[in-house]
C-alpha atoms as a PDB file:
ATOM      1  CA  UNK A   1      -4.317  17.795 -50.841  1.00  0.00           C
ATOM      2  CA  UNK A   2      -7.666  16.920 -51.852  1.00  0.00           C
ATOM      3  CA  UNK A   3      -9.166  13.931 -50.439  1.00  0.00           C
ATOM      4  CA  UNK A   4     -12.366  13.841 -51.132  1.00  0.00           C
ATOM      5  CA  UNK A   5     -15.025  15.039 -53.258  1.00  0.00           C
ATOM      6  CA  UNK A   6     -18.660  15.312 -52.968  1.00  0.00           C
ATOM      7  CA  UNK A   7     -20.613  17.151 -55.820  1.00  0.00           C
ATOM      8  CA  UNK A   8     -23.176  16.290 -58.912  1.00  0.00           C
ATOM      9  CA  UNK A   9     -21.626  14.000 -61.573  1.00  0.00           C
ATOM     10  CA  UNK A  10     -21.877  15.631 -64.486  1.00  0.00           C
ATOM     11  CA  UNK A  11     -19.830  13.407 -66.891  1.00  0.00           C
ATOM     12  CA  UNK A  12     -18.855   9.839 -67.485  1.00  0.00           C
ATOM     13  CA  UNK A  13     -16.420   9.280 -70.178  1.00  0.00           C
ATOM     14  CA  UNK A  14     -14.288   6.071 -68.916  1.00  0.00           C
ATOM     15  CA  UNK A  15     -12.024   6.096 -67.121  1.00  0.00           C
ATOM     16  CA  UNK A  16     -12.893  10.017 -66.216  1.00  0.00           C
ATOM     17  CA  UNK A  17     -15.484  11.355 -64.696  1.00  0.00           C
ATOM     18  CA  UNK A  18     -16.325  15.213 -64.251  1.00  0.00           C
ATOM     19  CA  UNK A  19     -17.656  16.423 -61.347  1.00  0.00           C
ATOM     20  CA  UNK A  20     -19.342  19.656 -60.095  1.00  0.00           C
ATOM     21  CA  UNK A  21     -18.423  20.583 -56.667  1.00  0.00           C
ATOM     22  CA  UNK A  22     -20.681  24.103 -56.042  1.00  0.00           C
ATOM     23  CA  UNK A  23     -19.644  25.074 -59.419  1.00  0.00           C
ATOM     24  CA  UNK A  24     -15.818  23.729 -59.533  1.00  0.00           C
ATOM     25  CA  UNK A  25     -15.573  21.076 -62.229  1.00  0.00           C
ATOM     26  CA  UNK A  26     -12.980  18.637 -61.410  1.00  0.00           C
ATOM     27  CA  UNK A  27     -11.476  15.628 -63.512  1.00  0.00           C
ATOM     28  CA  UNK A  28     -11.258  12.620 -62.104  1.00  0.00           C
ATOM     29  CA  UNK A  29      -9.896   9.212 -63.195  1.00  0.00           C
ATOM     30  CA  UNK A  30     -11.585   5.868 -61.591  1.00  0.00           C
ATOM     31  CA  UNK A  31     -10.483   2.590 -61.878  1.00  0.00           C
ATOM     32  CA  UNK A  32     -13.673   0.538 -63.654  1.00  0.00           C
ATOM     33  CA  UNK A  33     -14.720  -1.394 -60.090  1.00  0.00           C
ATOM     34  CA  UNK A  34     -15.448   2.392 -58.860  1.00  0.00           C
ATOM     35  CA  UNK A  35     -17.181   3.041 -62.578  1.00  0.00           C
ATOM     36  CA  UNK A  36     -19.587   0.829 -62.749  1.00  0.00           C
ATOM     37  CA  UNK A  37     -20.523   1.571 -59.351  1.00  0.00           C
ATOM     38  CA  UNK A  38     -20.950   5.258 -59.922  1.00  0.00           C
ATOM     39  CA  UNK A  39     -24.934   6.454 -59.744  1.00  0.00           C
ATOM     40  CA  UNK A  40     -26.469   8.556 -62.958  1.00  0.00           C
ATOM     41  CA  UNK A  41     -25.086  11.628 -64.179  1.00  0.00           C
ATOM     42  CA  UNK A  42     -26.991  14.339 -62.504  1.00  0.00           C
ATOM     43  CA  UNK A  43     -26.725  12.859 -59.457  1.00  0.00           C
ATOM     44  CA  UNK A  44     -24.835  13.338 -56.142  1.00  0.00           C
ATOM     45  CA  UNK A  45     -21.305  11.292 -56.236  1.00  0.00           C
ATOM     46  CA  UNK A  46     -19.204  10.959 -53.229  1.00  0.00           C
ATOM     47  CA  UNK A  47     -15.304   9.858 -53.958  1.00  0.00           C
ATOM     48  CA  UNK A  48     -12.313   9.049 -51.695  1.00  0.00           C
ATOM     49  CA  UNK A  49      -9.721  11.069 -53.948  1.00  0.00           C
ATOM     50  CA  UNK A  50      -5.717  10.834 -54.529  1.00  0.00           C
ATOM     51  CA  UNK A  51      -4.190  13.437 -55.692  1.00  0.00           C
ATOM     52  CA  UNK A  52      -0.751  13.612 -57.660  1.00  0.00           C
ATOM     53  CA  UNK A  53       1.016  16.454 -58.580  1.00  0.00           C
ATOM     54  CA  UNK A  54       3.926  16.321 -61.330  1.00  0.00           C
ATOM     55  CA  UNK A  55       5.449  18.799 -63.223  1.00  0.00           C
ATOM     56  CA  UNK A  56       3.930  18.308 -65.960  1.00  0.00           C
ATOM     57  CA  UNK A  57       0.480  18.059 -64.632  1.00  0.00           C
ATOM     58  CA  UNK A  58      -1.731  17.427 -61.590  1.00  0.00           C
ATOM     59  CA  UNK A  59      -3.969  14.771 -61.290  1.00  0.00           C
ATOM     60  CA  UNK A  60      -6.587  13.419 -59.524  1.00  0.00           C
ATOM     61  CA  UNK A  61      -7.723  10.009 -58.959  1.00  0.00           C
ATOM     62  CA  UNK A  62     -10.747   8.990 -57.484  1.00  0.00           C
ATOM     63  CA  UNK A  63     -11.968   5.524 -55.601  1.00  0.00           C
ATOM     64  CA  UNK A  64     -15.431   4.556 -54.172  1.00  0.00           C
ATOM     65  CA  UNK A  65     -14.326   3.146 -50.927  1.00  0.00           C
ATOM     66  CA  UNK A  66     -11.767   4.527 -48.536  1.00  0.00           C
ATOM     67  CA  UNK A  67      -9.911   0.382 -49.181  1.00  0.00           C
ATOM     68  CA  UNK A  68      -9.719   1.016 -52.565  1.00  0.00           C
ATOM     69  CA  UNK A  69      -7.854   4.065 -52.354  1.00  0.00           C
ATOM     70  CA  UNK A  70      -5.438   2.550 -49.555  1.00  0.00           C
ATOM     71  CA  UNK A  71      -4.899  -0.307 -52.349  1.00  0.00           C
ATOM     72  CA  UNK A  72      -4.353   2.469 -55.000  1.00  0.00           C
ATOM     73  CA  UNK A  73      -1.962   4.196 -53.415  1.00  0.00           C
ATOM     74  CA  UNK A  74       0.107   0.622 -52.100  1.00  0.00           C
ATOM     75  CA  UNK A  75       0.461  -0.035 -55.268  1.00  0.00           C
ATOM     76  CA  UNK A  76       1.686   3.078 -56.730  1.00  0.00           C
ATOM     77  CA  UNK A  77       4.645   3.260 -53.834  1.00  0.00           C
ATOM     78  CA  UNK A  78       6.377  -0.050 -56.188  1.00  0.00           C
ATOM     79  CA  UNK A  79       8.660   0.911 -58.585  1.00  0.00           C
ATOM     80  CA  UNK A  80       7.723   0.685 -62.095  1.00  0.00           C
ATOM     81  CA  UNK A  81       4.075   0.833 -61.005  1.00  0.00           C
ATOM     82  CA  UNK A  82       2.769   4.242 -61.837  1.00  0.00           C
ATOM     83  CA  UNK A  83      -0.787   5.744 -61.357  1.00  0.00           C
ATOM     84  CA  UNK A  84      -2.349   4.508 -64.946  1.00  0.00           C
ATOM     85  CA  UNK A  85      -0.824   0.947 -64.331  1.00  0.00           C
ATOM     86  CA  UNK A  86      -2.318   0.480 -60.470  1.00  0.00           C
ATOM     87  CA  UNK A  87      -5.876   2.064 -62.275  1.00  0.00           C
ATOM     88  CA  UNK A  88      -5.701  -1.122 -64.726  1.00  0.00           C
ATOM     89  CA  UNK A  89      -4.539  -3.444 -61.674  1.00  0.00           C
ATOM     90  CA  UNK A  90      -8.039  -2.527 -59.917  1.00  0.00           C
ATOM     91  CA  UNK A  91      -9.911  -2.243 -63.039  1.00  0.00           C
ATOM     92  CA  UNK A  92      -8.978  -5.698 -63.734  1.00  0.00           C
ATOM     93  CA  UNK A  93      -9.415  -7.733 -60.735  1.00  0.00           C
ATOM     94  CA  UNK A  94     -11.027  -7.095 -57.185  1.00  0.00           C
ATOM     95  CA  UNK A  95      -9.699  -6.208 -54.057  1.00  0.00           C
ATOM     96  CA  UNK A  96      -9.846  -9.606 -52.612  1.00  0.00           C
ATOM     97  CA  UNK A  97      -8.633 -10.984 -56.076  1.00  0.00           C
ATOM     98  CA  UNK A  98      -5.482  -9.398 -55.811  1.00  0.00           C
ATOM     99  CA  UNK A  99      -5.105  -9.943 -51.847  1.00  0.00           C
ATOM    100  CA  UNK A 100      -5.518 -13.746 -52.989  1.00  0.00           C
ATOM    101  CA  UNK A 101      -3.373 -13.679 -55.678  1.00  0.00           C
ATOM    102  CA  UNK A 102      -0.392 -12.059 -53.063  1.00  0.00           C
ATOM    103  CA  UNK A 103      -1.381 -14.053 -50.212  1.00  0.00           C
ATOM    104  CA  UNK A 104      -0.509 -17.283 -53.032  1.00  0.00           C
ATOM    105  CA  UNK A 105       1.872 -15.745 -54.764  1.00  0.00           C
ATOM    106  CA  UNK A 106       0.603 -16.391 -58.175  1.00  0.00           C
ATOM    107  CA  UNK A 107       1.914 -14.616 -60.808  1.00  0.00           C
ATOM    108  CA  UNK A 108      -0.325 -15.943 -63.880  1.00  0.00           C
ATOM    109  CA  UNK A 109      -3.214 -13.960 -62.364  1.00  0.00           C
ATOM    110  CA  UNK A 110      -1.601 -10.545 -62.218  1.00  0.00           C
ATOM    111  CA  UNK A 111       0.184 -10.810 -66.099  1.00  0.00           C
ATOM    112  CA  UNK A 112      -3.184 -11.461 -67.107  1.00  0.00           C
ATOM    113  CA  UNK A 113      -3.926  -7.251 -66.774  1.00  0.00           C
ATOM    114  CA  UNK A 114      -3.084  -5.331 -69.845  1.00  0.00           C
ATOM    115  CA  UNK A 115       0.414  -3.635 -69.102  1.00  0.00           C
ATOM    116  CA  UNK A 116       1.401  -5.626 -66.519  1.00  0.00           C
ATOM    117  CA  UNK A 117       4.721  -8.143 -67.407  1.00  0.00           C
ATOM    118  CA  UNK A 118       6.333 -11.498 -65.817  1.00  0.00           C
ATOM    119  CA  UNK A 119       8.740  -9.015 -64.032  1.00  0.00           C
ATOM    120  CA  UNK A 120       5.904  -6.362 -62.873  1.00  0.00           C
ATOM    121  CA  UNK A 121       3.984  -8.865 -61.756  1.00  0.00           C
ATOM    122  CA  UNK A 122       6.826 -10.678 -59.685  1.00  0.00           C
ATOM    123  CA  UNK A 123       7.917  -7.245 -58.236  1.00  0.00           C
ATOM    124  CA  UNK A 124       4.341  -6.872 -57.071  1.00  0.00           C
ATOM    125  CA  UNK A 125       3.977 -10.210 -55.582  1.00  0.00           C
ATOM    126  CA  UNK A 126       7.231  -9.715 -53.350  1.00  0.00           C
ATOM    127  CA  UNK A 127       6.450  -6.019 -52.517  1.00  0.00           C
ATOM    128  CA  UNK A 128       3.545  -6.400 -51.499  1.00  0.00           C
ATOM    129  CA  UNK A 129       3.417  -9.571 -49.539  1.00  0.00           C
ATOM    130  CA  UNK A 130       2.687  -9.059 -45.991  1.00  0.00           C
ATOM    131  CA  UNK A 131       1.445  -5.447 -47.005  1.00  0.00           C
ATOM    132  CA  UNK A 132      -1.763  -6.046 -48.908  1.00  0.00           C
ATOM    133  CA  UNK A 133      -2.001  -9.815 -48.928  1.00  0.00           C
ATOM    134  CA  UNK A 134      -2.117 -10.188 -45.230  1.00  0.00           C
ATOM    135  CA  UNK A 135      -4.323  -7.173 -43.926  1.00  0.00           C
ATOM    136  CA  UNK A 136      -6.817  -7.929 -46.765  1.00  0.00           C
ATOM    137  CA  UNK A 137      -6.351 -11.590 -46.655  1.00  0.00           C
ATOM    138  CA  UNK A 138      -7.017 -11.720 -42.747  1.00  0.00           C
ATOM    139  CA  UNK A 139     -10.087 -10.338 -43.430  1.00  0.00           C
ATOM    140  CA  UNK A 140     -11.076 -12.842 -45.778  1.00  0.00           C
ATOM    141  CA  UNK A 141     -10.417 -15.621 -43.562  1.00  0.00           C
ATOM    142  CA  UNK A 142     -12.950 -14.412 -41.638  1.00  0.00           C
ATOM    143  CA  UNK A 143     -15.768 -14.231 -44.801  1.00  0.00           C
ATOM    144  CA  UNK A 144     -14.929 -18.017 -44.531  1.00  0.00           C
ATOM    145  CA  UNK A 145     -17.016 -20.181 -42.609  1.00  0.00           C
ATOM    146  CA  UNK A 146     -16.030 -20.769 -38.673  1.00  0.00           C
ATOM    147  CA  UNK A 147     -14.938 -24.101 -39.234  1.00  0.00           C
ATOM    148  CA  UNK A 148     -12.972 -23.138 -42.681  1.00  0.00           C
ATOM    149  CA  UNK A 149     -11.734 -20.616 -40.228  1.00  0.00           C
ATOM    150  CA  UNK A 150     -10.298 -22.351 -37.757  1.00  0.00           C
ATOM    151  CA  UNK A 151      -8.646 -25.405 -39.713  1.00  0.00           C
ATOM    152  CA  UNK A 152      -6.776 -22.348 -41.889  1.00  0.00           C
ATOM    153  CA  UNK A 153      -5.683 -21.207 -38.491  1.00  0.00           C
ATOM    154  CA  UNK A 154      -4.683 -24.676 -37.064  1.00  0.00           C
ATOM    155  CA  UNK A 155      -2.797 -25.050 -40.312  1.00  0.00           C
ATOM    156  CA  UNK A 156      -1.315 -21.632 -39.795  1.00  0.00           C
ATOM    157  CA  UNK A 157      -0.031 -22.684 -35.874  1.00  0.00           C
ATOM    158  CA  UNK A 158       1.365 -25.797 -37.386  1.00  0.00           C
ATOM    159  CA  UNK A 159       4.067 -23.574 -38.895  1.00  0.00           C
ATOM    160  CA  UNK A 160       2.238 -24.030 -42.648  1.00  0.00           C
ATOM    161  CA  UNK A 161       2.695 -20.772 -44.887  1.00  0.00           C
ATOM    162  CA  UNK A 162      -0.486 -19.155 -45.892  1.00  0.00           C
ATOM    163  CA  UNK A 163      -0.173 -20.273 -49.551  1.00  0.00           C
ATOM    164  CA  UNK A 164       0.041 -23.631 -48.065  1.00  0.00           C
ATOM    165  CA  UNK A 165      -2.630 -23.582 -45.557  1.00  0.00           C
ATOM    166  CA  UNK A 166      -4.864 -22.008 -48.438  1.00  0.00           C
ATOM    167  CA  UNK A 167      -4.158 -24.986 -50.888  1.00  0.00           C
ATOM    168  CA  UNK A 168      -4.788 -27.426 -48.507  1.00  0.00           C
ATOM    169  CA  UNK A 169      -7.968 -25.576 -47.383  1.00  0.00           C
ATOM    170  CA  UNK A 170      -9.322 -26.313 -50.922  1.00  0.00           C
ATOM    171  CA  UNK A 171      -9.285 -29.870 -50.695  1.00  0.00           C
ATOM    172  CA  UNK A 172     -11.450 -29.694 -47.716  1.00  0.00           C
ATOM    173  CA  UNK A 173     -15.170 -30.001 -48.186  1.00  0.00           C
ATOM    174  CA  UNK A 174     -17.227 -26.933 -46.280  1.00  0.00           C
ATOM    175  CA  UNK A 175     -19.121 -29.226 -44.388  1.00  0.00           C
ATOM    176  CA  UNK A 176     -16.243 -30.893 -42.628  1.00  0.00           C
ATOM    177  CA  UNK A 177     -15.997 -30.604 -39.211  1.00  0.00           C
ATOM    178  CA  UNK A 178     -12.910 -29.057 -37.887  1.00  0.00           C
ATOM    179  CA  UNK A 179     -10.714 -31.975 -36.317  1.00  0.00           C
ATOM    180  CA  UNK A 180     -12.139 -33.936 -39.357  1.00  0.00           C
ATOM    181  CA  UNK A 181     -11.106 -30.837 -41.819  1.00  0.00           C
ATOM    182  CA  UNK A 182      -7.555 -30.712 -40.140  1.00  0.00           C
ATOM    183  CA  UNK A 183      -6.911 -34.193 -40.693  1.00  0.00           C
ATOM    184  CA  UNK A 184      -8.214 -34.253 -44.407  1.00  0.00           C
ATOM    185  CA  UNK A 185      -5.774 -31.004 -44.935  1.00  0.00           C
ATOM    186  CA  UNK A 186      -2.803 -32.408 -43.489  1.00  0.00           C
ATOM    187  CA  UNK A 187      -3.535 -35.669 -45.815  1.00  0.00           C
ATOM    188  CA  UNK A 188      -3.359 -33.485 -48.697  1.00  0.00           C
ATOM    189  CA  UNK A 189      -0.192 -31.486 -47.085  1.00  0.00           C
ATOM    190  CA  UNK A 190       1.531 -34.836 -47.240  1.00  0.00           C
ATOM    191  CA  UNK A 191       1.011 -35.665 -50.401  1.00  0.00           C
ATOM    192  CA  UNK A 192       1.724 -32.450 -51.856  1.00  0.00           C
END
C-alpha cells in the first residue's frame, strides 16, 4: 500500500493533484482543507496517502496531516459512505467541525454538505459517536481555557452527557471562575 508520497507537484486541477515522485506521476484526489493548503506547483509536496483498490480501478487519496487521513478513512468504514462522499464531508467542514457536530449530535450541520441526506447524516452521527467525536473532541476540551476546562469536566463527573455539558458550557461567560462557572451551568441545566 502506498502511504505516503513525497515528490514535486506538478498539477492542481481540484480535487486532483499530480505529482512527480523521481519521475512516477501519480494522481491524487484531496479533500479542499488539504487543497488550499497545498504549496505552488513546482514545488516539493508531502501527502499522508490512502489507497483503494477496486476492480474497476485503483485510487489514491491524499491528506495533509496524518488526522485527516485517520478521519478519511473513519468515515469511509460507514456504510453508504464511500471515498468521494467522506472527500466532500472534509471539504466541507473541519476536523473539529465535524468532531463538534458528533460530540452534539447535530444533524442540520452534516445535511448541509452536498450529497449527504437526513439518513446519511444520522447514520454518521450514531457511527461515529464515541469514535471521532470523543478522541477529537477530548482534544478540544483542552484548546478551551483551564477554567472552561474544568467546569466541562465537573459537568461531565456530575453524570451530564457531553452534548449537555457542551450546551451548558455556552451559557457560561469565559471569564467566570470555575465554582462560579459550575453554578451558572447547572442554572442553565435546570432550566433546560
Amino acid at each position: 500500500m502506498i502511504g505516503r508520497l513525497s515528490g514535486i507537484l506538478l498539477e492542481k486541477n481540484p480535487p486532483q493533484l499530480l505529482v512527480d515522485c523521481q519521475g512516477v506521476g501519480y494522481e491524487v484526489d484531496v479533500p479542499m482543507s488539504t487543497f488550499y493548503n497545498l504549496p505552488q506547483v513546482g514545488e516539493k509536496v508531502v501527502l499522508f496517502t490512502h489507497q483503494a483498490i477496486r476492480e474497476d480501478a485503483h485510487l489514491l487519496f491524499g491528506f495533509g496531516h496524518a488526522e485527516e487521513r485517520a478521519v478519511f478513512r473513519q468515515l469511509i468504514k460507514i456504510t453508504g459512505v464511500g471515498a468521494r462522499m467522506a472527500l466532500a464531508i472534509l471539504s466541507g467542514m473541519t476536523i473539529a467541525d465535524l468532531a463538534q457536530a458528533i460530540t452534539l449530535q447535530e444533524s442540520g450541520r452534516l445535511v448541509k454538505v452536498p450529497g449527504i441526506g437526513k439518513k446519511t447524516a444520522e447514520r454518521l452521527l450514531l457511527e461515529l459517536k464515541g469514535k471521532l467525536g470523543a478522541d477529537i473532541g477530548a482534544g478540544g476540551a483542552h484548546a478551551l481555557p483551564d477554567a472552561q476546562s474544568d467546569i466541562l469536566n465537573a459537568l461531565l463527573a456530575l453524570g451530564y452527557s457531553d452534548k449537555e455539558a457542551l450546551l451548558a458550557l455556552k451559557s457560561v461567560p469565559v471569564t467566570s471562575g470555575v465554582s462560579d462557572g459550575i453554578k451558572l451551568a447547572l442554572k442553565a441545566l435546570s432550566k433546560g
